[in-house]
C-alpha atoms as a PDB file:
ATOM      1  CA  UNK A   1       0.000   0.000   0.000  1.00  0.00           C
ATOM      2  CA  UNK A   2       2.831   2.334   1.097  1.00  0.00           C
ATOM      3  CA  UNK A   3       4.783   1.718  -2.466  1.00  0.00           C
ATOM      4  CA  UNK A   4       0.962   2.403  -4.514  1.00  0.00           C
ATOM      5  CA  UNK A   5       0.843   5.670  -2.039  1.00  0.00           C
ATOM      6  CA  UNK A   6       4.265   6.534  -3.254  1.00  0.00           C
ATOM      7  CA  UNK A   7       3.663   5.824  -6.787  1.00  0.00           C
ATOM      8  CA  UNK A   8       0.533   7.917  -7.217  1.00  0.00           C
ATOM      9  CA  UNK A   9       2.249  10.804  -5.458  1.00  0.00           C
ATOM     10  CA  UNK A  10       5.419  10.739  -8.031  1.00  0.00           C
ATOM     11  CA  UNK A  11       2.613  10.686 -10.487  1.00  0.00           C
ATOM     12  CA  UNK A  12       0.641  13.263  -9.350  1.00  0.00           C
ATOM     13  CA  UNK A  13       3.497  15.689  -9.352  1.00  0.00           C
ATOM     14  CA  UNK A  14       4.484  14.670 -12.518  1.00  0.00           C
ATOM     15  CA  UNK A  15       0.802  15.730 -14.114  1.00  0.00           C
ATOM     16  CA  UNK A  16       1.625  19.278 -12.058  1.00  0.00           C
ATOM     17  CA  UNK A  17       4.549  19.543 -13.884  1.00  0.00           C
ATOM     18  CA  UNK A  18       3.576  18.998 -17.926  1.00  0.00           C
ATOM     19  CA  UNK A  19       0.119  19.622 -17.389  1.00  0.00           C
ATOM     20  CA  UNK A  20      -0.367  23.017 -15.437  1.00  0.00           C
ATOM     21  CA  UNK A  21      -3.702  24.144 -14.014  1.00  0.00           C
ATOM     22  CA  UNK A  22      -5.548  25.638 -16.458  1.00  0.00           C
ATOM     23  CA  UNK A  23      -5.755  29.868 -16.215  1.00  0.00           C
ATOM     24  CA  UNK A  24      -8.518  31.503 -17.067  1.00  0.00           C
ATOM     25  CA  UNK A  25      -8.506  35.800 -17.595  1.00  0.00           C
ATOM     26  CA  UNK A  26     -11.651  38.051 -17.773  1.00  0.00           C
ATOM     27  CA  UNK A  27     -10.839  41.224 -18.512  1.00  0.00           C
ATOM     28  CA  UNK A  28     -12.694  44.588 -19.273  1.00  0.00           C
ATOM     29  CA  UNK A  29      -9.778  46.287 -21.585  1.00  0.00           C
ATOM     30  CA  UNK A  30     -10.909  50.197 -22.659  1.00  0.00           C
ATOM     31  CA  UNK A  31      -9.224  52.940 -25.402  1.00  0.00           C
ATOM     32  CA  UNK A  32      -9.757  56.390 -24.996  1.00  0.00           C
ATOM     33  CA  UNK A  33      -8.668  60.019 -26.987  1.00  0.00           C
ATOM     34  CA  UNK A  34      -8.405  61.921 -23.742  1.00  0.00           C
ATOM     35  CA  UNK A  35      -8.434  65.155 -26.252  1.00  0.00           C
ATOM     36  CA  UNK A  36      -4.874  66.909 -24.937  1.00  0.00           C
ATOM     37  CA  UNK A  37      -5.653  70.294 -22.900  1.00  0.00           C
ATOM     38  CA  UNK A  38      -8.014  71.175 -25.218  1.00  0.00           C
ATOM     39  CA  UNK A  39     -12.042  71.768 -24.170  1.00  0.00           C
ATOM     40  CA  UNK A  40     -12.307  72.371 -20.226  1.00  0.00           C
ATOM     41  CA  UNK A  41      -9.321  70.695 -19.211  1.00  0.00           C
ATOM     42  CA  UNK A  42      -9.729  71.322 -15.292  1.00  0.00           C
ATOM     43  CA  UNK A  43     -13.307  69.683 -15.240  1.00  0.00           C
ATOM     44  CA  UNK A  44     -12.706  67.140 -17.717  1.00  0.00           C
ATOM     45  CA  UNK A  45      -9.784  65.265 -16.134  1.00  0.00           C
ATOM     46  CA  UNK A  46     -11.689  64.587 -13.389  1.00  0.00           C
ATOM     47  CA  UNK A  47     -14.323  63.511 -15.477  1.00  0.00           C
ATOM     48  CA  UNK A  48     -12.735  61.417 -17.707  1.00  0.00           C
ATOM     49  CA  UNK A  49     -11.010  59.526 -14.082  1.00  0.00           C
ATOM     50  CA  UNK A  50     -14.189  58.744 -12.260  1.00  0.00           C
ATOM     51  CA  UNK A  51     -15.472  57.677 -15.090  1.00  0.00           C
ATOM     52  CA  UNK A  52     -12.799  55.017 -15.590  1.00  0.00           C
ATOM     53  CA  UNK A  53     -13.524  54.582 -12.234  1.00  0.00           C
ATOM     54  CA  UNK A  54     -17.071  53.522 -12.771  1.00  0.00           C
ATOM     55  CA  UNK A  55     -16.429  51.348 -16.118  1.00  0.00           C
ATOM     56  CA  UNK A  56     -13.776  49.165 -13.658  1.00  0.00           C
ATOM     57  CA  UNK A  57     -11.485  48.257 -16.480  1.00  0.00           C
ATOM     58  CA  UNK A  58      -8.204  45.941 -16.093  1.00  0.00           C
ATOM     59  CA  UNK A  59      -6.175  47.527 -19.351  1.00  0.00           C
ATOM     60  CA  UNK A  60      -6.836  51.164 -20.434  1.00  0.00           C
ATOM     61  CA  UNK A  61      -5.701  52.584 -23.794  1.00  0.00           C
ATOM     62  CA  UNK A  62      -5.544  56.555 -23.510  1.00  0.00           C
ATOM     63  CA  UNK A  63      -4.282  58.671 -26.728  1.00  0.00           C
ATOM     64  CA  UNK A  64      -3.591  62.270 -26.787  1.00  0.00           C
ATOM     65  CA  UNK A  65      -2.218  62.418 -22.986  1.00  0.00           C
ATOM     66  CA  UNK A  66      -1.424  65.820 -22.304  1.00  0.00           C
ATOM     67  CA  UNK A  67       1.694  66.168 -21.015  1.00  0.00           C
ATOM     68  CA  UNK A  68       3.076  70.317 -19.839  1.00  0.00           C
ATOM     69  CA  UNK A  69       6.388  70.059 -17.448  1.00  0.00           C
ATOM     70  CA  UNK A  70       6.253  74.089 -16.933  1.00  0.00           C
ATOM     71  CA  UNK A  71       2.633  73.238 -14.939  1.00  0.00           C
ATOM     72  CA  UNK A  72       2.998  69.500 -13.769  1.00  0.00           C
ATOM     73  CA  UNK A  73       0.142  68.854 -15.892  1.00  0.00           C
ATOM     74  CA  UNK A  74       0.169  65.456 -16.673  1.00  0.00           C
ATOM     75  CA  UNK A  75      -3.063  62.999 -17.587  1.00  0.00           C
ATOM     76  CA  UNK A  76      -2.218  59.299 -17.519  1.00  0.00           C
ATOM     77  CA  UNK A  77      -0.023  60.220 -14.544  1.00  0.00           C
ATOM     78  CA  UNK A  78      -3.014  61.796 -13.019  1.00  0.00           C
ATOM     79  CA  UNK A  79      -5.399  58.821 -14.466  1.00  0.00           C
ATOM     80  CA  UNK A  80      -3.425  56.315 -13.188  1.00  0.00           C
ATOM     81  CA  UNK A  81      -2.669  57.544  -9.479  1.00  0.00           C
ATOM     82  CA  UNK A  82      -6.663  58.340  -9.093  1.00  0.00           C
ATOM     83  CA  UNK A  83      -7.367  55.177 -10.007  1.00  0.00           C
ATOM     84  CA  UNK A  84      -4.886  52.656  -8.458  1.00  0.00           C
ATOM     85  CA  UNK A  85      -2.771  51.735 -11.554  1.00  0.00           C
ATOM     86  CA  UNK A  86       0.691  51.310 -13.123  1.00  0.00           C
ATOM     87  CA  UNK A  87       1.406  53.014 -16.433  1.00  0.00           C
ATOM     88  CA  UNK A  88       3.879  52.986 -19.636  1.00  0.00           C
ATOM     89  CA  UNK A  89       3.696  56.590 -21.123  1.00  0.00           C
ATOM     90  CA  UNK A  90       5.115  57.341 -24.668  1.00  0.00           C
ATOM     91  CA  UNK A  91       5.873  61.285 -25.138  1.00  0.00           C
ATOM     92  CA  UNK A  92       4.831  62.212 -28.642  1.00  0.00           C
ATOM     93  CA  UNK A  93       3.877  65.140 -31.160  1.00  0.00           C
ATOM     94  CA  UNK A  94       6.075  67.711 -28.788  1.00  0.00           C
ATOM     95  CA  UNK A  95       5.022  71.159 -30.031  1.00  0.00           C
ATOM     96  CA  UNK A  96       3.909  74.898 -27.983  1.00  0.00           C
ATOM     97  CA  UNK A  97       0.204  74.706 -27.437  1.00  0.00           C
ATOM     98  CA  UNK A  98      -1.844  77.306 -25.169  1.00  0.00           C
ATOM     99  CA  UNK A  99      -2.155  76.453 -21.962  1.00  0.00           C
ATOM    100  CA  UNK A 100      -3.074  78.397 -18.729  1.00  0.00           C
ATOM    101  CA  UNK A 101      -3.393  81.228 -20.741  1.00  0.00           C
ATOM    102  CA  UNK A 102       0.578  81.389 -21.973  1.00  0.00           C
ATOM    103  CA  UNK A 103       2.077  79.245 -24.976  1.00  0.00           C
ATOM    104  CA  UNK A 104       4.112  76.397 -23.378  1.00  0.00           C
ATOM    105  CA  UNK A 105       5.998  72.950 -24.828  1.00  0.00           C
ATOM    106  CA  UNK A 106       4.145  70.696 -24.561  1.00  0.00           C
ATOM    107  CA  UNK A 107       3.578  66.686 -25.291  1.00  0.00           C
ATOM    108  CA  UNK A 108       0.511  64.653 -26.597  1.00  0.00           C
ATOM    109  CA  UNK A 109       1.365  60.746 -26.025  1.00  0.00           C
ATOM    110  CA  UNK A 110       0.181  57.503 -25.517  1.00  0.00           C
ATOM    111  CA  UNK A 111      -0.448  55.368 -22.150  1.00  0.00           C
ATOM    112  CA  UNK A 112      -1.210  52.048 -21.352  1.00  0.00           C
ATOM    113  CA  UNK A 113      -2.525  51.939 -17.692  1.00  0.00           C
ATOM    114  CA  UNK A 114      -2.839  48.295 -15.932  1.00  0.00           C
ATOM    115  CA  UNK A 115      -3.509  46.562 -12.648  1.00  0.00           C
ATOM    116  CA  UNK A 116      -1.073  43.836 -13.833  1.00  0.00           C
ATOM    117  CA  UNK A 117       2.519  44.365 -13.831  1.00  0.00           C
ATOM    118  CA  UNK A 118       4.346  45.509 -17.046  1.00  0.00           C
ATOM    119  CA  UNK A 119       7.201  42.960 -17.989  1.00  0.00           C
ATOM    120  CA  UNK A 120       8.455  44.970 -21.233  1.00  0.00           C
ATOM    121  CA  UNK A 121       7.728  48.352 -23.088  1.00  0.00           C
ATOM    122  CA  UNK A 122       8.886  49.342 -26.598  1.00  0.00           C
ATOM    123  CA  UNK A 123       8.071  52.830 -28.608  1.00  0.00           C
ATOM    124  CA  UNK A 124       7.795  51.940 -32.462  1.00  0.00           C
ATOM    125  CA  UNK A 125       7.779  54.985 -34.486  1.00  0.00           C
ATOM    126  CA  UNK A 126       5.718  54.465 -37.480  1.00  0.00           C
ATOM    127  CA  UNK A 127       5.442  56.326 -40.689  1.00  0.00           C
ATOM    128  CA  UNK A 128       4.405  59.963 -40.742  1.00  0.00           C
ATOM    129  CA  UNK A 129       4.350  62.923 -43.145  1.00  0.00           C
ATOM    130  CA  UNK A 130       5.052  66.706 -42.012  1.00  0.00           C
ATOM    131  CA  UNK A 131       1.277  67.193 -41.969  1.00  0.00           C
ATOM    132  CA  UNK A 132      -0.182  64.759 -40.116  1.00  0.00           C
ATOM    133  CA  UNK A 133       2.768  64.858 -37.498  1.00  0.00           C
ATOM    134  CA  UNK A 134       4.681  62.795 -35.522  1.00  0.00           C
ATOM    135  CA  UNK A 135       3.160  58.879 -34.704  1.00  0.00           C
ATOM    136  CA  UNK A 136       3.991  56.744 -32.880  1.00  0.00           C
ATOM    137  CA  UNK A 137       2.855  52.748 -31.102  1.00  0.00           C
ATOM    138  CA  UNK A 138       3.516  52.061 -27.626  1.00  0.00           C
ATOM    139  CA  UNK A 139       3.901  48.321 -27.389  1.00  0.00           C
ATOM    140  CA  UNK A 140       3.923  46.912 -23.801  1.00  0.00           C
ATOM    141  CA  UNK A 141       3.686  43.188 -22.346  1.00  0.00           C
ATOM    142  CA  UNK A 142       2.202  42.756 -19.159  1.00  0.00           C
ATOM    143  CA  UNK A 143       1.459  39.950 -17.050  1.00  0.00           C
ATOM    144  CA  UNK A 144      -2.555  39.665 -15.581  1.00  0.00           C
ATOM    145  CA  UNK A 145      -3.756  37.129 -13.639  1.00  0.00           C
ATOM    146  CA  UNK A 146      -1.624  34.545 -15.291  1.00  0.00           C
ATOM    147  CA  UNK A 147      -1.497  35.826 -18.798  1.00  0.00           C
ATOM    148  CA  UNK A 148       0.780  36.984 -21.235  1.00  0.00           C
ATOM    149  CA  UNK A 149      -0.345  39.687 -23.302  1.00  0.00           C
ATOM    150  CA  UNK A 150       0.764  41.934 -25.787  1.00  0.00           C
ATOM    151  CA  UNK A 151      -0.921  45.385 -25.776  1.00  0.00           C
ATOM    152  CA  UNK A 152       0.127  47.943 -28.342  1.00  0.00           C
ATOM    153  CA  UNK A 153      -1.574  51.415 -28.341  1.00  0.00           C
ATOM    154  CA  UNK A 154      -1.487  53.562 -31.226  1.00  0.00           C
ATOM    155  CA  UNK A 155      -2.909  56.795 -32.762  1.00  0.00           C
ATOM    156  CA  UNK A 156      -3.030  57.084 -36.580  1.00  0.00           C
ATOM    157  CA  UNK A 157      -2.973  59.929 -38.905  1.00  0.00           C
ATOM    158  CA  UNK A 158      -6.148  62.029 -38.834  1.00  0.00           C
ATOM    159  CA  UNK A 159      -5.293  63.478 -42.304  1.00  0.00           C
ATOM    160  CA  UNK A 160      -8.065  62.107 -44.386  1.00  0.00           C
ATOM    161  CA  UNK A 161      -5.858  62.039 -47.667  1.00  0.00           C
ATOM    162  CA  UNK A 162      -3.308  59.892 -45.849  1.00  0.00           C
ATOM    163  CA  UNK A 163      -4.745  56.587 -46.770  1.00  0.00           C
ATOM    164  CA  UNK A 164      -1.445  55.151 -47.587  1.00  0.00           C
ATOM    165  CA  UNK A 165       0.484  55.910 -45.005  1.00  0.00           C
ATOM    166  CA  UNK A 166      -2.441  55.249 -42.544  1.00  0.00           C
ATOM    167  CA  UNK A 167      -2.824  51.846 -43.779  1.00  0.00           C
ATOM    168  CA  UNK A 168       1.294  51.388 -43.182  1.00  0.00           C
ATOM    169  CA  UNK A 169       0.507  52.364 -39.956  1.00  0.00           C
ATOM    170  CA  UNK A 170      -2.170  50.029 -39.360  1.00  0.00           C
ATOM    171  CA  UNK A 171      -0.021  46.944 -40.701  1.00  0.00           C
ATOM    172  CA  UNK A 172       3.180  47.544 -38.447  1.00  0.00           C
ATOM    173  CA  UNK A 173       1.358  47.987 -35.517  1.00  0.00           C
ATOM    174  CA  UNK A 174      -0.505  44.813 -35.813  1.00  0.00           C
ATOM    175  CA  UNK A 175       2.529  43.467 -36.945  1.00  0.00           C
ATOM    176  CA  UNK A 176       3.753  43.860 -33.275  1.00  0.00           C
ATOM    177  CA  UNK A 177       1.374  41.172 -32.506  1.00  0.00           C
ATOM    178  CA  UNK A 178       1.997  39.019 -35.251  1.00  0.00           C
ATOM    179  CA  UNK A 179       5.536  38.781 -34.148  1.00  0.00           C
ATOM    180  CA  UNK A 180       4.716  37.895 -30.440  1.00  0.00           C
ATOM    181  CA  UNK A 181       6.017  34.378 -29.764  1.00  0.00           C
ATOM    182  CA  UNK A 182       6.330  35.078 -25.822  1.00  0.00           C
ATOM    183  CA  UNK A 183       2.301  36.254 -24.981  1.00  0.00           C
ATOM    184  CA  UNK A 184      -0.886  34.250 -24.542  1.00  0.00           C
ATOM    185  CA  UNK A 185      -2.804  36.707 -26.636  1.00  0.00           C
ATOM    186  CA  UNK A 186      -2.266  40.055 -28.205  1.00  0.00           C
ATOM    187  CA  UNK A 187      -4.564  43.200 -28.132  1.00  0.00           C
ATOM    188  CA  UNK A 188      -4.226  46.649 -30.405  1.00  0.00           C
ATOM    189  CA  UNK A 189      -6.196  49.763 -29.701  1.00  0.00           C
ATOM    190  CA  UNK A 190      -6.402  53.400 -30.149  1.00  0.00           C
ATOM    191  CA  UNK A 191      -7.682  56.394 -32.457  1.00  0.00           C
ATOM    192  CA  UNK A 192      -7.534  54.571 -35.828  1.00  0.00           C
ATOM    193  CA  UNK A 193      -8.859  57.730 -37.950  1.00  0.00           C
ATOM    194  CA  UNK A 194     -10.074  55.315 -39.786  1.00  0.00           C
ATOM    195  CA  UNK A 195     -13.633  53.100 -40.129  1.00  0.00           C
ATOM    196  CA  UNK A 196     -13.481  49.134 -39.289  1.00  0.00           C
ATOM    197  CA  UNK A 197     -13.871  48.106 -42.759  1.00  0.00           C
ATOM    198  CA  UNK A 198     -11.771  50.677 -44.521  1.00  0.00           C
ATOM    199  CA  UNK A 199      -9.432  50.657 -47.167  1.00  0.00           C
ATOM    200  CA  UNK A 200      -6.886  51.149 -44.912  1.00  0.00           C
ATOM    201  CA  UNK A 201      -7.805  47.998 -42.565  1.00  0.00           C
ATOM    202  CA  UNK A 202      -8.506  45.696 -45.507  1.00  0.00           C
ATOM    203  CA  UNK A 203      -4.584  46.371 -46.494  1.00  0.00           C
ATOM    204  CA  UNK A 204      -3.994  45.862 -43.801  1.00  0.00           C
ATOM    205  CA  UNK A 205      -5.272  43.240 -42.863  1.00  0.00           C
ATOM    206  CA  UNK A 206      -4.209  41.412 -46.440  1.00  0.00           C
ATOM    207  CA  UNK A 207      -0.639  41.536 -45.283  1.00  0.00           C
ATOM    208  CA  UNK A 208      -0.893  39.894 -41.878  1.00  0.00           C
ATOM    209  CA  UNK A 209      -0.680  36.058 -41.349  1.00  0.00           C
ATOM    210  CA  UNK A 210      -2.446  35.852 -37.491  1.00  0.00           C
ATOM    211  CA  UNK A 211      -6.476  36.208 -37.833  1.00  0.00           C
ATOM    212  CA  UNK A 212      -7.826  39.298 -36.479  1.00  0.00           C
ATOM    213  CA  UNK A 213     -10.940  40.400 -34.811  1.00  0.00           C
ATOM    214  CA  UNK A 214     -12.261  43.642 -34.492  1.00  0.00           C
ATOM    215  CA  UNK A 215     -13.975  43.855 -30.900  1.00  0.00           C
ATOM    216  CA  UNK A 216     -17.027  46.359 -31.717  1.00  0.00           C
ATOM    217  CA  UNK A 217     -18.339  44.727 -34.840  1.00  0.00           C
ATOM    218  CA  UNK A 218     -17.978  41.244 -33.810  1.00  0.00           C
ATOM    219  CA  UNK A 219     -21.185  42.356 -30.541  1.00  0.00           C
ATOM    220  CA  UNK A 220     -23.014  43.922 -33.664  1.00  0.00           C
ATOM    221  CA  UNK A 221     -22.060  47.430 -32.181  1.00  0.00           C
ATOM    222  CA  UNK A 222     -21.750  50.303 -34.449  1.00  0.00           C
ATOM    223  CA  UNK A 223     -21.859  52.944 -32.791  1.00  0.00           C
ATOM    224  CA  UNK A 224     -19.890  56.013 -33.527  1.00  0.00           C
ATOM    225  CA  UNK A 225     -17.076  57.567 -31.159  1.00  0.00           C
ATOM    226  CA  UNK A 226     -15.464  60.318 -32.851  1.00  0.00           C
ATOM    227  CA  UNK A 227     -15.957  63.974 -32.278  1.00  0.00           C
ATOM    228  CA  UNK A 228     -18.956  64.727 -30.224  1.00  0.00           C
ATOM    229  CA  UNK A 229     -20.823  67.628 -30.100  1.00  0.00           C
ATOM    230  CA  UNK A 230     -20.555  70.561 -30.367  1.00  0.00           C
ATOM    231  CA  UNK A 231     -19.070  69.003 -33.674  1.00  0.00           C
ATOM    232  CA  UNK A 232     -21.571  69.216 -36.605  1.00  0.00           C
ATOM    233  CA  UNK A 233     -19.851  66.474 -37.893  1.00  0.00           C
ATOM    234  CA  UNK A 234     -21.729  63.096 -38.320  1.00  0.00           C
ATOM    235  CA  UNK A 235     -20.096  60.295 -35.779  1.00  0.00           C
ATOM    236  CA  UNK A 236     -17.504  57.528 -36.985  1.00  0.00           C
ATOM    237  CA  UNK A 237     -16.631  55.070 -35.635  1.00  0.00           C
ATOM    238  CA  UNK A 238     -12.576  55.428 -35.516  1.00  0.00           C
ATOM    239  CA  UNK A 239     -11.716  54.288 -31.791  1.00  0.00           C
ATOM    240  CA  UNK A 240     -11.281  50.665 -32.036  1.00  0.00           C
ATOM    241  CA  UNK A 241      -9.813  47.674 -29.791  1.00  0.00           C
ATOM    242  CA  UNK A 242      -8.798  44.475 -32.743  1.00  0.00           C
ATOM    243  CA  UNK A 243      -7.888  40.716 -30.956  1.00  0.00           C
ATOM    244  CA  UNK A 244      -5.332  38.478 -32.512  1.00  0.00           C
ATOM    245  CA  UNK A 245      -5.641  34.800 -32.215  1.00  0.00           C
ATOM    246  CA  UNK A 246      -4.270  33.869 -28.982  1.00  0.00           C
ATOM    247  CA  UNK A 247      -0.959  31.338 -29.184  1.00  0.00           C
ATOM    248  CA  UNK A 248      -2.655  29.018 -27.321  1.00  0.00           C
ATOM    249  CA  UNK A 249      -6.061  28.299 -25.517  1.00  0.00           C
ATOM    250  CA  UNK A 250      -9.272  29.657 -26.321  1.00  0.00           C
ATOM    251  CA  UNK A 251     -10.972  33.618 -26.529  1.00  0.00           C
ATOM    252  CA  UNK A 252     -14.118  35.180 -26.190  1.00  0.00           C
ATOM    253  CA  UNK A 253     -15.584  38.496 -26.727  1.00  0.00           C
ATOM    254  CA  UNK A 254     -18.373  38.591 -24.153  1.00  0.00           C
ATOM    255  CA  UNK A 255     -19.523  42.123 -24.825  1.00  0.00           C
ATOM    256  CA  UNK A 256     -18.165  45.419 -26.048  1.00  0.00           C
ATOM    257  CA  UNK A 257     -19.415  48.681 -25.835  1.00  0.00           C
ATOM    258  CA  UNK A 258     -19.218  52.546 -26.011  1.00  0.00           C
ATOM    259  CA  UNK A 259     -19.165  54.968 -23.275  1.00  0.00           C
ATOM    260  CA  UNK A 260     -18.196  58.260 -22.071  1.00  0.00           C
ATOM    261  CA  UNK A 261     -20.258  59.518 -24.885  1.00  0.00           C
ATOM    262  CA  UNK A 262     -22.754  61.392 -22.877  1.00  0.00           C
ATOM    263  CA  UNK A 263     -22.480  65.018 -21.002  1.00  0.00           C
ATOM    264  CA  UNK A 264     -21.792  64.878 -17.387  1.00  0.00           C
ATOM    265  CA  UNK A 265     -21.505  67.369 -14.430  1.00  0.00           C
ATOM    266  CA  UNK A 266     -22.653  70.575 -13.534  1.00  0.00           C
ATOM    267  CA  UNK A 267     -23.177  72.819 -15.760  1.00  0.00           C
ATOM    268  CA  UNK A 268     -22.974  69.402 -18.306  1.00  0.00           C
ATOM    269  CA  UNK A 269     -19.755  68.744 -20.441  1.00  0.00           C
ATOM    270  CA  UNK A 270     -18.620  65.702 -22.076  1.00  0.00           C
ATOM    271  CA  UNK A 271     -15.406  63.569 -20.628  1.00  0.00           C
ATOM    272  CA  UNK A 272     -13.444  63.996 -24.258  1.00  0.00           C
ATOM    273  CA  UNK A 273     -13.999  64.577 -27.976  1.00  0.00           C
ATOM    274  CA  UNK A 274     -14.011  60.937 -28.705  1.00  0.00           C
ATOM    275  CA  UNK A 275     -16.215  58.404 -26.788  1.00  0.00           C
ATOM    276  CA  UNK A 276     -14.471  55.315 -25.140  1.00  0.00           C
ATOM    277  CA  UNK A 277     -14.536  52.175 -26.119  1.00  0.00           C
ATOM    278  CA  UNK A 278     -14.383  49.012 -24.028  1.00  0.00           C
ATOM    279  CA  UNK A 279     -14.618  45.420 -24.287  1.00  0.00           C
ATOM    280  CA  UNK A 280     -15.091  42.112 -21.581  1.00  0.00           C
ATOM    281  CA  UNK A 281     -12.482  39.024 -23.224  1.00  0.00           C
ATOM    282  CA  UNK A 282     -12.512  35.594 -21.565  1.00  0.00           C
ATOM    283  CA  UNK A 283      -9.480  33.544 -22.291  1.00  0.00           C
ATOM    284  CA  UNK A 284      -8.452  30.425 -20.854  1.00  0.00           C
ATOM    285  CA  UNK A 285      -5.742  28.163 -21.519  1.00  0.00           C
END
């Protein structure tokens, strides 16, 4: 009996060993266009925060973080202190802008704030003319509950004539996922400037050899995000979160969403220029 205890045990451990406990991640990930200083900046920081706050999400996306050393301004720092979080910024598109009433240097970048614990970061310029400016991804593996995953965060040209060089920008920043032999699954957000089933996705998308899926869409959502009011201009929707196929185990969009796209506070202002959008994956492996 003693040797059949013994044997089971060795057994046992070696099952531990080759065949782990299976991990299982749900996640509510979110991209936002916090808008820079522009708008009420003083009320809509706040804003934009408690909001987060409400929405709970484990992975935030932000784009267009205004950044002013002269005045300590600084939003995904802000974001992410209010809210309990680590953060990756990217400083970007470094130019004088009015602020506080005086012309001062300042920087509009790109965040990725997280509750799990950041294992690499990597800023990947991408191409860019003189008129649509400086862009950059911010590519960033983190570890969550168990998982692996790749998160790049990008904002594309917002030059509608830039079709081209949009859709290059497109490709290499899902290409940062494509490439990822190290995470579980890999997730790309941001202000595309772009719609979901563009000309500059479909080229995108023709050049990449991981499937792809498009977060909004794939819940039947089509909601538009982009410039709210007092913009005349009809909504698109440009803000988008896209899945690749994870490298092992299984994925599920359980719902997606937009939000922030509704006037808050007293007298009532919206959060940003661009709505947020979120999404709740399920992966196990």
């Amino acid at each position: 009996m003693k040797f059949v205890g013994l044997a089971s045990w060795v057994l046992a451990k070696i099952k531990a060993i080759l065949l782990p406990d299976p991990v299982a991640l749900t996640a509510r990930i979110l991209s936002l266009n916090t808008w820079k200083n522009d708008g009420e900046y003083d009320r809509r920081l706040p804003l934009m925060t408690s909001e987060l706050l409400r929405l709970q999400p484990q992975i935030i996306l932000l784009q267009e973080c205004f950044l002013c050393s002269e005045t300590g301004d600084d939003t995904a720092a802000s974001i992410a202190k209010e809210i309990g979080m680590d953060y990756v910024f990217a400083p970007a598109r470094q130019k004088p802008r009015r602020h506080r009433g005086e012309s001062r240097l300042t920087q509009s970048g790109l965040a990725i704030l997280s509750h799990g614990v950041f294992d690499s970061n990597e800023v990947i310029p991408l191409p860019s003319s003189d008129v649509g400016g400086e862009r950059i991804a911010l590519s960033v593996v983190l570890e969550l509950e168990g998982m692996r995953i790749r998160v790049v965060c990008s904002h594309f040209s917002h030059i509608r004539a830039e079709t081209s060089i949009r859709a290059r920008q497109v490709a290499l920043s899902m290409t940062q996922l494509c490439d990822d032999r190290i995470s579980d699954f890999g997730v790309l957000g941001g202000d595309f400037n772009c719609l979901p089933d563009g000309p500059e996705i479909e080229e995108a998308l023709s050049g990449i050899p991981v499937g792809m899926t498009n977060a909004l869409p794939s819940q039947g959502c089509s909601e538009g995000t982009s410039l709210l009011p007092p913009s005349s201009r009809p909504l698109r929707q440009i803000d988008q979160i896209w899945l690749s196929d994870p490298s092992h185990g299984e994925l599920l969009i359980a719902d997606a969403g937009v939000d922030l796209n509704r006037p808050i506070g007293d007298p009532p202002i919206y959060p940003s220029d661009h709505a947020a959008v979120w999404l709740d994956v399920v992966m196990s492996r």
